[in-house]
PDB file of N, CA and C in Angstrom:
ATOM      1  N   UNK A   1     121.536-238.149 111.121  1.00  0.00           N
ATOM      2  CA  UNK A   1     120.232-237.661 111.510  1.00  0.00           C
ATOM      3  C   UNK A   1     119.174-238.535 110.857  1.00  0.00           C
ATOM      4  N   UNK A   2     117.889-238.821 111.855  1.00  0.00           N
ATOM      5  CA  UNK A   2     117.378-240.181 111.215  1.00  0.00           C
ATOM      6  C   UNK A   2     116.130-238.795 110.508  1.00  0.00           C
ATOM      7  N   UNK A   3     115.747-239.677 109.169  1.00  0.00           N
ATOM      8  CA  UNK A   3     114.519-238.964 108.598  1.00  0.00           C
ATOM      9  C   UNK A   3     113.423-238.667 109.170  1.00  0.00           C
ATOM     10  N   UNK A   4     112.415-238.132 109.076  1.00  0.00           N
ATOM     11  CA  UNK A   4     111.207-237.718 109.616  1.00  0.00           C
ATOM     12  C   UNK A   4     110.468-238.306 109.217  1.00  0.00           C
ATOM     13  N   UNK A   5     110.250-238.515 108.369  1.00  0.00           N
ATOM     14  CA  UNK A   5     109.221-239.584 107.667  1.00  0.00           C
ATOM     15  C   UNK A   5     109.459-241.027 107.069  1.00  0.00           C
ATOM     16  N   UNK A   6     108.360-241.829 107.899  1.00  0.00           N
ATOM     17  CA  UNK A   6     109.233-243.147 107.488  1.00  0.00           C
ATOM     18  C   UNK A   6     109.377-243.646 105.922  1.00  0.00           C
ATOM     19  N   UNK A   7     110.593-244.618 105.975  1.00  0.00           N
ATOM     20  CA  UNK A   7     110.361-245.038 104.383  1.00  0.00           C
ATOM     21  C   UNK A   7     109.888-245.402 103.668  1.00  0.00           C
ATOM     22  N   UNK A   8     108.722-246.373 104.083  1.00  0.00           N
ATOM     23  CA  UNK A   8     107.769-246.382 103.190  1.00  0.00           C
ATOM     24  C   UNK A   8     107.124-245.002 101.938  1.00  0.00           C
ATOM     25  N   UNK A   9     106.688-244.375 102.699  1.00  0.00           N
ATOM     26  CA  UNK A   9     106.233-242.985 102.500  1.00  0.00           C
ATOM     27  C   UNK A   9     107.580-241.950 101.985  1.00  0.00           C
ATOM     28  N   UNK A  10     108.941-242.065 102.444  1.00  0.00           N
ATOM     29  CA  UNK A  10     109.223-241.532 102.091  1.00  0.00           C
ATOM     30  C   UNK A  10     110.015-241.294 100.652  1.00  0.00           C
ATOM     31  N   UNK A  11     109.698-242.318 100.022  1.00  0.00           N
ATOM     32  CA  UNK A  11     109.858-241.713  97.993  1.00  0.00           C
ATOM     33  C   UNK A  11     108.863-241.646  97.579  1.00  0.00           C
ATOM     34  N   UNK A  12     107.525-241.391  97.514  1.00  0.00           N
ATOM     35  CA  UNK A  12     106.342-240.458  97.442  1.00  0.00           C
ATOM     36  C   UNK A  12     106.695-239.281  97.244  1.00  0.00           C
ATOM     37  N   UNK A  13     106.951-238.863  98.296  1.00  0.00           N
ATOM     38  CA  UNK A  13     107.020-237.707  99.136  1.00  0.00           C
ATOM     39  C   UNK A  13     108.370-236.641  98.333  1.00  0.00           C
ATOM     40  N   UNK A  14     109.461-237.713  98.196  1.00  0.00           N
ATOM     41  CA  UNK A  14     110.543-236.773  97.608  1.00  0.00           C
ATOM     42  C   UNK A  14     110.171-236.751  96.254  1.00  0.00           C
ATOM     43  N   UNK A  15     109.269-237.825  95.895  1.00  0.00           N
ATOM     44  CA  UNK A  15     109.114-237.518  94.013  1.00  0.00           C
ATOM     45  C   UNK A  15     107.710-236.462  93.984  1.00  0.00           C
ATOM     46  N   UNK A  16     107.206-236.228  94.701  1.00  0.00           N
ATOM     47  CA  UNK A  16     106.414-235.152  94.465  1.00  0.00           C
ATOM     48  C   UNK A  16     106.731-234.001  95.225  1.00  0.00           C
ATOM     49  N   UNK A  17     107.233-233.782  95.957  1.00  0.00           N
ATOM     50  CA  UNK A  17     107.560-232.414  96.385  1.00  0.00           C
ATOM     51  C   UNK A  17     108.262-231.362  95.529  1.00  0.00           C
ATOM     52  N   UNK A  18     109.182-231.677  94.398  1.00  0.00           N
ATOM     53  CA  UNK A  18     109.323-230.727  93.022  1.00  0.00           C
ATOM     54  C   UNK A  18     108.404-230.707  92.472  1.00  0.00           C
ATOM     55  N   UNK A  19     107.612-231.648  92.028  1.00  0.00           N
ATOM     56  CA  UNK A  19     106.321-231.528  90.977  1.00  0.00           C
ATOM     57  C   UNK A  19     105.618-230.836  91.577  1.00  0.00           C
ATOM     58  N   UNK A  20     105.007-230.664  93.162  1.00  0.00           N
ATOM     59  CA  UNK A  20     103.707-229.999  93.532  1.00  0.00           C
ATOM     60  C   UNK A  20     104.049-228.980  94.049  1.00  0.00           C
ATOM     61  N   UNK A  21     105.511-228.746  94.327  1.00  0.00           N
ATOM     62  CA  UNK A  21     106.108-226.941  94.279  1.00  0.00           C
ATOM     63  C   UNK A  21     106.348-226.180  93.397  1.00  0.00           C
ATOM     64  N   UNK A  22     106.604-226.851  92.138  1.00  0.00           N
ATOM     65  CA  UNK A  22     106.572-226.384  90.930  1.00  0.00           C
ATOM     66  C   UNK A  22     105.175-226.143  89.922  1.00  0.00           C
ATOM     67  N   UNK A  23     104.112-226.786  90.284  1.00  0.00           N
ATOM     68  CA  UNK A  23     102.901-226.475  89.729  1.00  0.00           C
ATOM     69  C   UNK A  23     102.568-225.017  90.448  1.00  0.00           C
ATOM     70  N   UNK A  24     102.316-225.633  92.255  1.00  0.00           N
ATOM     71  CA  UNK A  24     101.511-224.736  92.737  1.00  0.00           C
ATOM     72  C   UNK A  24     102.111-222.914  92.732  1.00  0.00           C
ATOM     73  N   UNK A  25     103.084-223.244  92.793  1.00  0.00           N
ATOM     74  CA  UNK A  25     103.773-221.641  93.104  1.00  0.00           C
ATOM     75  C   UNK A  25     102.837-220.715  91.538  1.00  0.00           C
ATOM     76  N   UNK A  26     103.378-221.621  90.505  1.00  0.00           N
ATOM     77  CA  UNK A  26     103.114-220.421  88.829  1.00  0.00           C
ATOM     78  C   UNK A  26     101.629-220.508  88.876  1.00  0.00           C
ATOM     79  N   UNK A  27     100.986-221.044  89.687  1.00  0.00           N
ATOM     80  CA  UNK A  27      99.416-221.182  89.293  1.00  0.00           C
ATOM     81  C   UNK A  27      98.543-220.653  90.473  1.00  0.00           C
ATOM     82  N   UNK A  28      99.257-220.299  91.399  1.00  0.00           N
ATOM     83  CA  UNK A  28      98.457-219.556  92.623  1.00  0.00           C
ATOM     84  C   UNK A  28      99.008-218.098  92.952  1.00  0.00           C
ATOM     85  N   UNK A  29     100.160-218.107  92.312  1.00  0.00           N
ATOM     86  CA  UNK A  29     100.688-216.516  92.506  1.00  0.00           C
ATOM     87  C   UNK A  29      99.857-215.653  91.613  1.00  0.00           C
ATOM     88  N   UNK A  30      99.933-216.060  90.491  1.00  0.00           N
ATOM     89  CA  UNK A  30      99.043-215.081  89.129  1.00  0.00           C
ATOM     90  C   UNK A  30      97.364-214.851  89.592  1.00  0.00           C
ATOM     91  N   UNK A  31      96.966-215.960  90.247  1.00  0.00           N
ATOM     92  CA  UNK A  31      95.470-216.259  90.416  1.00  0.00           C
ATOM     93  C   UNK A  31      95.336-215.399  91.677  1.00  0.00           C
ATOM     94  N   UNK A  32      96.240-215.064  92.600  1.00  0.00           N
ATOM     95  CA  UNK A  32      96.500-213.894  93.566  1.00  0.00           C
ATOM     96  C   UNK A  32      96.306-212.855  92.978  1.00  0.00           C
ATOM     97  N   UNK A  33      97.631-212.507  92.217  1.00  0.00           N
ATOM     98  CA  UNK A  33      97.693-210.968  91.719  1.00  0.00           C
ATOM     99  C   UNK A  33      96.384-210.240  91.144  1.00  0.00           C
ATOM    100  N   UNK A  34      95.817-211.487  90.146  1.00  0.00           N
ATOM    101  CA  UNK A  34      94.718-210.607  89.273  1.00  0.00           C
ATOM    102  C   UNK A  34      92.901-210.440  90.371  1.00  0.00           C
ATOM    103  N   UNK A  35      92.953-211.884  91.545  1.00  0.00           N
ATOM    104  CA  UNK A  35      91.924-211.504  91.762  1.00  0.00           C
ATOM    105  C   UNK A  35      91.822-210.437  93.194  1.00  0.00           C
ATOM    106  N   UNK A  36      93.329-210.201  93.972  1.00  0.00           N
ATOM    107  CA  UNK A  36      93.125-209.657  95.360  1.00  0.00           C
ATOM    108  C   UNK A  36      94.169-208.383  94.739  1.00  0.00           C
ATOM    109  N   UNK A  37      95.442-208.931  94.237  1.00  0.00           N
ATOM    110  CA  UNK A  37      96.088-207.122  94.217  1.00  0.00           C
ATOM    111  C   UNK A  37      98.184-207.993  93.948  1.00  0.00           C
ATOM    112  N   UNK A  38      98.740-207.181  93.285  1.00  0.00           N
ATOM    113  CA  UNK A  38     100.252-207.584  93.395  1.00  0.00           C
ATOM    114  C   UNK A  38     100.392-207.743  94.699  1.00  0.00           C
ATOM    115  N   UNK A  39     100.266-207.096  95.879  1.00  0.00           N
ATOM    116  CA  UNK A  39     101.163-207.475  97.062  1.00  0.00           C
ATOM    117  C   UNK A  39     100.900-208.615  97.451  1.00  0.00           C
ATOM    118  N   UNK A  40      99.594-209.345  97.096  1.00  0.00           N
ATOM    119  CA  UNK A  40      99.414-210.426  97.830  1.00  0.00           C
ATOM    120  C   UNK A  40      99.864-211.706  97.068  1.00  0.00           C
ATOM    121  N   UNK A  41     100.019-211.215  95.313  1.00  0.00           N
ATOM    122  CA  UNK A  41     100.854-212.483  94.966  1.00  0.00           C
ATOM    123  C   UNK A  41     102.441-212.167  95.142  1.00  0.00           C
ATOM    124  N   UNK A  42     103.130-211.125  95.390  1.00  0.00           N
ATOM    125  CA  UNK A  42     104.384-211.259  95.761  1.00  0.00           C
ATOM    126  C   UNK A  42     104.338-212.035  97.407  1.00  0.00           C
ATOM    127  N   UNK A  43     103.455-211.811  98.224  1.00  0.00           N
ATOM    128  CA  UNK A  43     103.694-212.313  99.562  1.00  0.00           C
ATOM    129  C   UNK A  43     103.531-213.905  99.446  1.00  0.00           C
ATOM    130  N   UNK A  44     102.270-214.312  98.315  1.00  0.00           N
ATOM    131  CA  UNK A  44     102.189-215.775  98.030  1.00  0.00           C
ATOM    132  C   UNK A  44     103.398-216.522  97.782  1.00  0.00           C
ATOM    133  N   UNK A  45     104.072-215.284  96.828  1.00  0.00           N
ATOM    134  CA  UNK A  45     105.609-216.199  95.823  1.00  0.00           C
ATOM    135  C   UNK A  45     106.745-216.197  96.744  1.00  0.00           C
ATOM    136  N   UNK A  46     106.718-215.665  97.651  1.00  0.00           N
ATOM    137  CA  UNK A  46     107.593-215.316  98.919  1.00  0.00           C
ATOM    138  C   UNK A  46     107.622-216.347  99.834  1.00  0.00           C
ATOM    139  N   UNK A  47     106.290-216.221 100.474  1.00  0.00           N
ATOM    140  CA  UNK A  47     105.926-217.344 101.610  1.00  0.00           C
ATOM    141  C   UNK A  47     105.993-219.050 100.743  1.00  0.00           C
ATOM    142  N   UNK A  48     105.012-219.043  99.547  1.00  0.00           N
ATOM    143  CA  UNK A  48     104.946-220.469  99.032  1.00  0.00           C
ATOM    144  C   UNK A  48     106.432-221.164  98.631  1.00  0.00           C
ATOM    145  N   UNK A  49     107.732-220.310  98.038  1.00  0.00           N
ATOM    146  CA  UNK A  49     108.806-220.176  97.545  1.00  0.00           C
ATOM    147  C   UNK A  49     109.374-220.927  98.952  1.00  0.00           C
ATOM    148  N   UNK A  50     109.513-220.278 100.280  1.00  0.00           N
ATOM    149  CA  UNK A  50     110.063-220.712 101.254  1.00  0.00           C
ATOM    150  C   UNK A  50     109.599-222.027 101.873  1.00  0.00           C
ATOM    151  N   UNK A  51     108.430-222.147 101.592  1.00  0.00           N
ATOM    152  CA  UNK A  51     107.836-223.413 102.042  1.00  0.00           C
ATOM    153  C   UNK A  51     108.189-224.718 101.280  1.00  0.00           C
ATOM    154  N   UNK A  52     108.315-224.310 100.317  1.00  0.00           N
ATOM    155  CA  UNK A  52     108.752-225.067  98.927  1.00  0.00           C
ATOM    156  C   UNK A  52     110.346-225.985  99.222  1.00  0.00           C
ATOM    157  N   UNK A  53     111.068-224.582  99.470  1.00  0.00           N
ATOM    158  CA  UNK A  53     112.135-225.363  99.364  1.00  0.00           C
ATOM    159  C   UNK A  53     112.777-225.881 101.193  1.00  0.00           C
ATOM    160  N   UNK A  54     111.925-225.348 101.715  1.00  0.00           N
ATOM    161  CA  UNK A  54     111.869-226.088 103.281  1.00  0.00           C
ATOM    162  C   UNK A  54     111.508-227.295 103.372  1.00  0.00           C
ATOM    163  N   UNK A  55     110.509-227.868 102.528  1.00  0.00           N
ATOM    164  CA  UNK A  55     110.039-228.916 102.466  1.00  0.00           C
ATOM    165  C   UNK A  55     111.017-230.043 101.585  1.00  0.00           C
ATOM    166  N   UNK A  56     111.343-229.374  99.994  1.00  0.00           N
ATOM    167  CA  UNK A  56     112.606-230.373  99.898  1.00  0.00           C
ATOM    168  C   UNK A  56     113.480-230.307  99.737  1.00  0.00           C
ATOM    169  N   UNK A  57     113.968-229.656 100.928  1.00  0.00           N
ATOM    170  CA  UNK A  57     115.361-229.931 101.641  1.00  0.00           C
ATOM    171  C   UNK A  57     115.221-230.690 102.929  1.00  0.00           C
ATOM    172  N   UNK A  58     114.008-230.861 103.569  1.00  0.00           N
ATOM    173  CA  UNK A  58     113.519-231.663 104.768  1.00  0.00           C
ATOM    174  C   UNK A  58     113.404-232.974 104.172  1.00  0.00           C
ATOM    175  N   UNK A  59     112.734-233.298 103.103  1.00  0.00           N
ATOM    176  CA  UNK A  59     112.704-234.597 102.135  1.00  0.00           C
ATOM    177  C   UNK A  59     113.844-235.117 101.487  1.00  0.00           C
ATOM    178  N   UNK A  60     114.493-234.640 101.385  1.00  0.00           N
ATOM    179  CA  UNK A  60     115.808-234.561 100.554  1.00  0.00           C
ATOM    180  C   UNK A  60     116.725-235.829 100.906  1.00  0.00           C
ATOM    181  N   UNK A  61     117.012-237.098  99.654  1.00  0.00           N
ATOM    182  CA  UNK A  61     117.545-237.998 100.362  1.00  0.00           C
ATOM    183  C   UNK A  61     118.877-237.370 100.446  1.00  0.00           C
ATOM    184  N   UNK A  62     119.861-237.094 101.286  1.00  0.00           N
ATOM    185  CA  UNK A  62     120.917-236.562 101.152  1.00  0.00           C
ATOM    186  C   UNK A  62     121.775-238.001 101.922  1.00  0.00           C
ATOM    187  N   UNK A  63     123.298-238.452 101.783  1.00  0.00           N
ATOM    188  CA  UNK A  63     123.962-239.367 102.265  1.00  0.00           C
ATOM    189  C   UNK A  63     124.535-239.004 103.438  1.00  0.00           C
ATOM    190  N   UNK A  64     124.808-239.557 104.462  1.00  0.00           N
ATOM    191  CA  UNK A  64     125.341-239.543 105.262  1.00  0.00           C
ATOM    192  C   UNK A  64     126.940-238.980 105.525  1.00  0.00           C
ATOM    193  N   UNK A  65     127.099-238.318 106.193  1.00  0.00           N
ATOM    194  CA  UNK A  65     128.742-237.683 106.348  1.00  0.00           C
ATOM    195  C   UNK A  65     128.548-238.417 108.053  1.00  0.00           C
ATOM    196  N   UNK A  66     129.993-238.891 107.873  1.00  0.00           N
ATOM    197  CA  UNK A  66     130.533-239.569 108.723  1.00  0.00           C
ATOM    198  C   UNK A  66     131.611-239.430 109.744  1.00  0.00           C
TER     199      UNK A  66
END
């Protein structure tokens, strides 16, 4: 399966997609909870969580099976 994003761009992309899923999730869920209400930072940590790891596993250099 050919990548989605070309190579240039794509080790950017895989070296920041842990770093900027891992900042944003602990720093926008809390900033939810205290200024709108818990449900909306559990729905943040839920939805952002899935997006997170949709994204690198879509980035993901993985090898070829043959």
């Amino acid at each position: 399966m050919a990548s989605l994003v070309p190579a240039p761009l794509a080790r950017p992309i895989v070296a920041f997609t842990p770093l900027v899923g891992s900042l944003a999730v602990p720093l926008v869920v809390p900033l939810l909870m205290v200024r709108v209400g818990i449900g909306a930072g559990v729905l943040a940590a839920v939805v952002l969580s899935c997006l997170w790891i949709a994204a690198m596993l879509s980035s993901s250099e993985l090898p070829e099976h043959g």
